[in-house]
Protein backbone atom coordinates (compact mmCIF):
# COMPACT_ATOMS: atom_id res chain seq x y z
CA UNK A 1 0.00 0.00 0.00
CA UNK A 2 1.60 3.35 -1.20
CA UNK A 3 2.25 5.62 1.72
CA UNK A 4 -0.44 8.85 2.22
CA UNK A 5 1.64 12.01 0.79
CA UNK A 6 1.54 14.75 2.99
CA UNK A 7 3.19 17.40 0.50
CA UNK A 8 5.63 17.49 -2.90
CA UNK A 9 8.62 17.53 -0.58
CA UNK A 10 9.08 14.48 1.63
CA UNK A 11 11.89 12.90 3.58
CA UNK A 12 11.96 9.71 5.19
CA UNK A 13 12.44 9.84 8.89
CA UNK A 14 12.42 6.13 9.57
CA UNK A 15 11.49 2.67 7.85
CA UNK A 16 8.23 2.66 10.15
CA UNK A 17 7.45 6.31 10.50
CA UNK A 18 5.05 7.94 7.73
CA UNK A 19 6.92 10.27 5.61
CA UNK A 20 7.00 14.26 6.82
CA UNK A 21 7.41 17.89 5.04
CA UNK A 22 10.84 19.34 4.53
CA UNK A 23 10.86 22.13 6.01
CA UNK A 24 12.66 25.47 4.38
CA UNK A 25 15.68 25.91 7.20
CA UNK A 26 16.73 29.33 6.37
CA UNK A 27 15.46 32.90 7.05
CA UNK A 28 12.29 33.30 9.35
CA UNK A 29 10.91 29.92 9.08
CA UNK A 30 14.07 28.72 10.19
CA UNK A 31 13.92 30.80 13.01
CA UNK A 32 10.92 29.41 14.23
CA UNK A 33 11.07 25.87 13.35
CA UNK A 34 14.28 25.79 14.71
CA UNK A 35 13.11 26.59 18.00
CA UNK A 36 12.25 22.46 18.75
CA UNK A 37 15.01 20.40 20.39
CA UNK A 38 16.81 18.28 18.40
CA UNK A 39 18.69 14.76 18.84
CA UNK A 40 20.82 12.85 16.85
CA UNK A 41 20.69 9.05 16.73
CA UNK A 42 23.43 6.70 16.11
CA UNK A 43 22.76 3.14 14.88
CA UNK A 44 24.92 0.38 13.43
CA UNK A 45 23.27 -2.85 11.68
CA UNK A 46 23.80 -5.86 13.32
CA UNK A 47 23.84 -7.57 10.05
CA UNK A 48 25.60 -5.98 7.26
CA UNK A 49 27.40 -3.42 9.59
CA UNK A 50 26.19 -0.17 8.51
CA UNK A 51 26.43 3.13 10.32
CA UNK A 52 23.66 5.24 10.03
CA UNK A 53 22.69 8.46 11.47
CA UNK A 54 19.05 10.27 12.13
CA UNK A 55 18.45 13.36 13.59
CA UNK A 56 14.52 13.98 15.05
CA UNK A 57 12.31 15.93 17.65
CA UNK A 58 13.71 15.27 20.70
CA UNK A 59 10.05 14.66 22.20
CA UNK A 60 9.97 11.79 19.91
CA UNK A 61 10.75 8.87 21.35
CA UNK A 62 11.56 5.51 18.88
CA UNK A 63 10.80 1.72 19.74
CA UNK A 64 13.26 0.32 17.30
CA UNK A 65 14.51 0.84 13.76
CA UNK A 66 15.20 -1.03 10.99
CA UNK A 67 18.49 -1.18 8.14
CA UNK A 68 17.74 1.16 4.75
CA UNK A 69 20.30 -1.56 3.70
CA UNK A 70 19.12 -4.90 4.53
CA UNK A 71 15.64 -4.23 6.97
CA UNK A 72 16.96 -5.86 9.88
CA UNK A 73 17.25 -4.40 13.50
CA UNK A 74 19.76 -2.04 14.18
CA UNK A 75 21.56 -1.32 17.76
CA UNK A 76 21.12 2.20 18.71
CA UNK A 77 24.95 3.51 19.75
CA UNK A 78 24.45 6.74 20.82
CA UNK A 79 22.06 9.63 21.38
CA UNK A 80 23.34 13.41 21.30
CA UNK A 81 21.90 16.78 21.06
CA UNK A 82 21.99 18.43 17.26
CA UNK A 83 19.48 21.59 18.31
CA UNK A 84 20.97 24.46 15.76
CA UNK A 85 20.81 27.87 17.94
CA UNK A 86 18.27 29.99 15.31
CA UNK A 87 20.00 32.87 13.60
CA UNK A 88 19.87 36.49 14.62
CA UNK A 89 19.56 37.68 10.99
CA UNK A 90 17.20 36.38 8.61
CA UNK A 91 19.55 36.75 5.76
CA UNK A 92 22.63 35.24 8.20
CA UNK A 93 23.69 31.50 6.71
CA UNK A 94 23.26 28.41 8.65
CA UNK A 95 26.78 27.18 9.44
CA UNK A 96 27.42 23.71 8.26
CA UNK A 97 31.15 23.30 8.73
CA UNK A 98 31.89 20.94 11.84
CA UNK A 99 34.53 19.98 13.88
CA UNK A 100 35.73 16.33 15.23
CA UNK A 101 36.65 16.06 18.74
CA UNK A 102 37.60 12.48 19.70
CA UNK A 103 37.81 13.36 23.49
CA UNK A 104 33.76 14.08 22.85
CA UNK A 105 31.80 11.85 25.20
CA UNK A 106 28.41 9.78 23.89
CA UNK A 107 26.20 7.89 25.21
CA UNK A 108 24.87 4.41 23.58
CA UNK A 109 22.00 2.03 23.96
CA UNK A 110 23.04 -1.50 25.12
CA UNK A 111 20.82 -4.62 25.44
CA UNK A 112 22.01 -7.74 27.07
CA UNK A 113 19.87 -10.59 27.76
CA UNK A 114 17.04 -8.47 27.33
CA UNK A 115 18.53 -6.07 29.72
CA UNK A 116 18.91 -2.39 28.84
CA UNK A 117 21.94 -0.25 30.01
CA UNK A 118 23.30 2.92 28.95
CA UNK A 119 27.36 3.40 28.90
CA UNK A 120 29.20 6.71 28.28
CA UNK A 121 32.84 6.54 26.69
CA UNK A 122 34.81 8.92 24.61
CA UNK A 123 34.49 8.86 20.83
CA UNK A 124 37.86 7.43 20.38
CA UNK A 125 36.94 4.46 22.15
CA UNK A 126 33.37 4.01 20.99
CA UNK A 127 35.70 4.28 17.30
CA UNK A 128 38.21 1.63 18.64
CA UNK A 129 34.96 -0.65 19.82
CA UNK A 130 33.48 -0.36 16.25
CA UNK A 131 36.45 -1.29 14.72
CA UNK A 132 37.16 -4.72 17.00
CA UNK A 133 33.42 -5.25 15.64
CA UNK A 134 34.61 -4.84 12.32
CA UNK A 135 37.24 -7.32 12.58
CA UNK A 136 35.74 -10.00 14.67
CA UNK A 137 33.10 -9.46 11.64
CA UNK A 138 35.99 -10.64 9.47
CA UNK A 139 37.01 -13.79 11.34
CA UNK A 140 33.60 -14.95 11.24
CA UNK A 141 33.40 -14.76 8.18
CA UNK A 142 36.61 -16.31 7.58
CA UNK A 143 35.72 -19.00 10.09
CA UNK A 144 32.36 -19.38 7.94
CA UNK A 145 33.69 -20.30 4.55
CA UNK A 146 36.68 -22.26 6.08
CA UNK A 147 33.91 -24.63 8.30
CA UNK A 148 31.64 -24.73 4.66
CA UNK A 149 34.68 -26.21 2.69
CA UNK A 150 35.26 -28.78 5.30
CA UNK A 151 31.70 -29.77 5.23
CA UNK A 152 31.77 -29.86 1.16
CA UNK A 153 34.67 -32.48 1.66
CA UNK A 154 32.56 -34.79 4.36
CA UNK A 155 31.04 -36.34 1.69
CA UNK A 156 31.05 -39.91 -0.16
CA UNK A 157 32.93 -38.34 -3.06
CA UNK A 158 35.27 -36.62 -0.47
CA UNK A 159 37.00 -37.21 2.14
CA UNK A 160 35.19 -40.47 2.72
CA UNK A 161 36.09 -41.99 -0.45
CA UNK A 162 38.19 -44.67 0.45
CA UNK A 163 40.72 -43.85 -2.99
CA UNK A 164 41.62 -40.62 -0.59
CA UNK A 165 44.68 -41.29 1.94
CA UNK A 166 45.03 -40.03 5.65
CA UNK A 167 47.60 -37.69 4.15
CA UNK A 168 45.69 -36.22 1.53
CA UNK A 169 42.85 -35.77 3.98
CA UNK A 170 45.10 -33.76 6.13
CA UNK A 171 46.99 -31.47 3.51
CA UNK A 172 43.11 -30.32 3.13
CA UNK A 173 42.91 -29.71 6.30
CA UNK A 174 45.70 -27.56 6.42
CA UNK A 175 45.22 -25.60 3.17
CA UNK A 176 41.50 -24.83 4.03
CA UNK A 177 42.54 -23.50 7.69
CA UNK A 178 45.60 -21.75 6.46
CA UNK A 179 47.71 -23.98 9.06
CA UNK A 180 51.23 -24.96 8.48
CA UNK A 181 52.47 -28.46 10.60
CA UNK A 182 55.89 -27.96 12.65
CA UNK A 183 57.51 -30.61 14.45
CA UNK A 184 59.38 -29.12 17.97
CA UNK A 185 63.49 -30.41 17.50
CA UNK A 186 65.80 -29.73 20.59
CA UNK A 187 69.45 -28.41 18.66
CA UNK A 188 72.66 -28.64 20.91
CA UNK A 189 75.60 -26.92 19.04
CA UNK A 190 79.08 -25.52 19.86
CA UNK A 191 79.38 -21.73 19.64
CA UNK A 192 83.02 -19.76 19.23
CA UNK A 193 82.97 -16.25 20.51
CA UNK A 194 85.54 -13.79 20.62
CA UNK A 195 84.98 -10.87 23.19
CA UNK A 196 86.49 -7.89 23.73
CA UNK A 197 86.74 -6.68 27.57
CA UNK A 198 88.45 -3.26 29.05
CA UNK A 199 89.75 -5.11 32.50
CA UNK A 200 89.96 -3.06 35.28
CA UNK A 201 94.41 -3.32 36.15
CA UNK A 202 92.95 -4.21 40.07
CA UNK A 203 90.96 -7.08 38.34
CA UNK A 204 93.03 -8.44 35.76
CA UNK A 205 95.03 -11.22 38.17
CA UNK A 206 92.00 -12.61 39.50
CA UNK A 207 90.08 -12.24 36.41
CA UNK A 208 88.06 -15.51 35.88
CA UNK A 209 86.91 -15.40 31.98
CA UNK A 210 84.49 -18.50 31.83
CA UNK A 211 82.12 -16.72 34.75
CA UNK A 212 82.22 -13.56 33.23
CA UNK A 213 80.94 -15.10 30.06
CA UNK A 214 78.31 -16.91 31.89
CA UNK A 215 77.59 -13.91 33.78
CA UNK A 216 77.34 -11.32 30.48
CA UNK A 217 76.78 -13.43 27.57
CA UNK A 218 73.72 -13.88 26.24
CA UNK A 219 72.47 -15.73 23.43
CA UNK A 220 68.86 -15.28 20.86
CA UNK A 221 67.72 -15.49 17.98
CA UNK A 222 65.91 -13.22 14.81
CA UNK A 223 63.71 -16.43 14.40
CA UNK A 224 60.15 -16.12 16.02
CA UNK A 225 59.61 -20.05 16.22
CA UNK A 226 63.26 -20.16 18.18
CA UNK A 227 63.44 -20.36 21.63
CA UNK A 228 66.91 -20.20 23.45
CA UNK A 229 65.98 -22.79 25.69
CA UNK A 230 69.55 -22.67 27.91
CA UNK A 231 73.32 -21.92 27.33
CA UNK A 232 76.73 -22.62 29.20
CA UNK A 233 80.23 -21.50 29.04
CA UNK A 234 82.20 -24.72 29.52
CA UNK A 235 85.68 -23.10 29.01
CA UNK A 236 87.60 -19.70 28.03
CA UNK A 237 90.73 -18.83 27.09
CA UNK A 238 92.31 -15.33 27.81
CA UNK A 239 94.59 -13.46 25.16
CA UNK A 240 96.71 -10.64 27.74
């Protein structure tokens, strides 16, 4: 059923509200119908992760609103005050430049077990929480195809076949979850060092060179799967 047009000029305030008059925001009119408090709402999309803004009467209050994108519920992040002071001269513009303030506070809209709570943060962190959303987004659906190619391969004409080995069954396994097999070896080598040591002249008789090695020396490695487990100066020769 077509919506009821109210006048030529429309704009849609929500998927569920009935569509209202633009209003002309400059000069007098401005003025007056400026007058109204104003809020702006904040939603993301809990299913394709869009960001969406609406700014409405503040004595309006709104159950629950759906994606332009996809029509599914949206979380409401945030609700903030966008009244624009009126003008003190009709022909004065309405300033649209704005600033960004990460230090600015918001509040947002939380539901938990059917449980609602408001939170406060700064909008550097409410940034940082969208984009650990964003990336555990990501992983899912990472995690999603991965899981759907392993199910493809549980099959008769898969990995049940019995023509297809134990080690063909696991190179799939690895390829599809991007995992690479390693085998931990313990490596016990002999290391030559030469060092070069200032000794102070009170020091030098009872200088003692394989304890200052163990003492000083240290040994690691560029390699991230290395791990020095232990090392030992067994003997050391000194060159006066």
């Amino acid at each position: 059923m077509p919506p009821d047009l109210k006048a030529k000029i429309l704009c849609y305030v929500s998927q569920r509200n009935s569509l209202e008059i633009l209003v002309n925001v400059s000069g007098g009119l401005y003025n007056t119908r400026m007058r109204t408090n104003w809020n702006k709402h904040s939603y993301v999309c809990n299913t394709c992760d869009g960001l969406f803004e609406m700014t409405i009467n503040a004595y309006r209050t709104i159950d629950q609103e759906l994606c332009p994108s996809c029509f599914n519920s949206m979380t409401l992040l945030s609700v903030v005050d966008a009244t624009i002071q009126p003008t003190t001269n009709e022909g004065e513009q309405m300033d649209t430049t704005s600033t960004y303030d990460a230090n600015t506070l918001v509040t947002y809209k939380s539901i938990n077990n059917g449980e609602v709570s408001y939170h406060t943060l700064k909008v550097n962190e409410l940034e940082m929480h969208l984009d650990s959303y964003r990336r555990l987004q990501d992983q899912l659906a990472i995690s999603n195809g991965q899981i759907s190619k392993i199910l493809d391969n549980l099959s008769a004409d898969g990995w049940y076949n019995p023509n297809y080995e134990k080690l063909e069954v696991l190179n799939d396994l690895c390829e599809i979850l991007g995992h690479e097999p390693k085998q931990t070896v313990m490596i016990t080598a002999t290391v030559n060092v030469e060092v070069s040591y200032d000794i102070p002249l009170e020091e030098v008789e009872d200088f003692d060179a394989r304890y200052f090695l163990q003492d000083n020396l240290t040994i690691d490695s560029w390699h991230g799967d290395v791990v020095i487990e232990s090392f030992d100066v067994e003997d050391a020769d000194v060159n006066y």
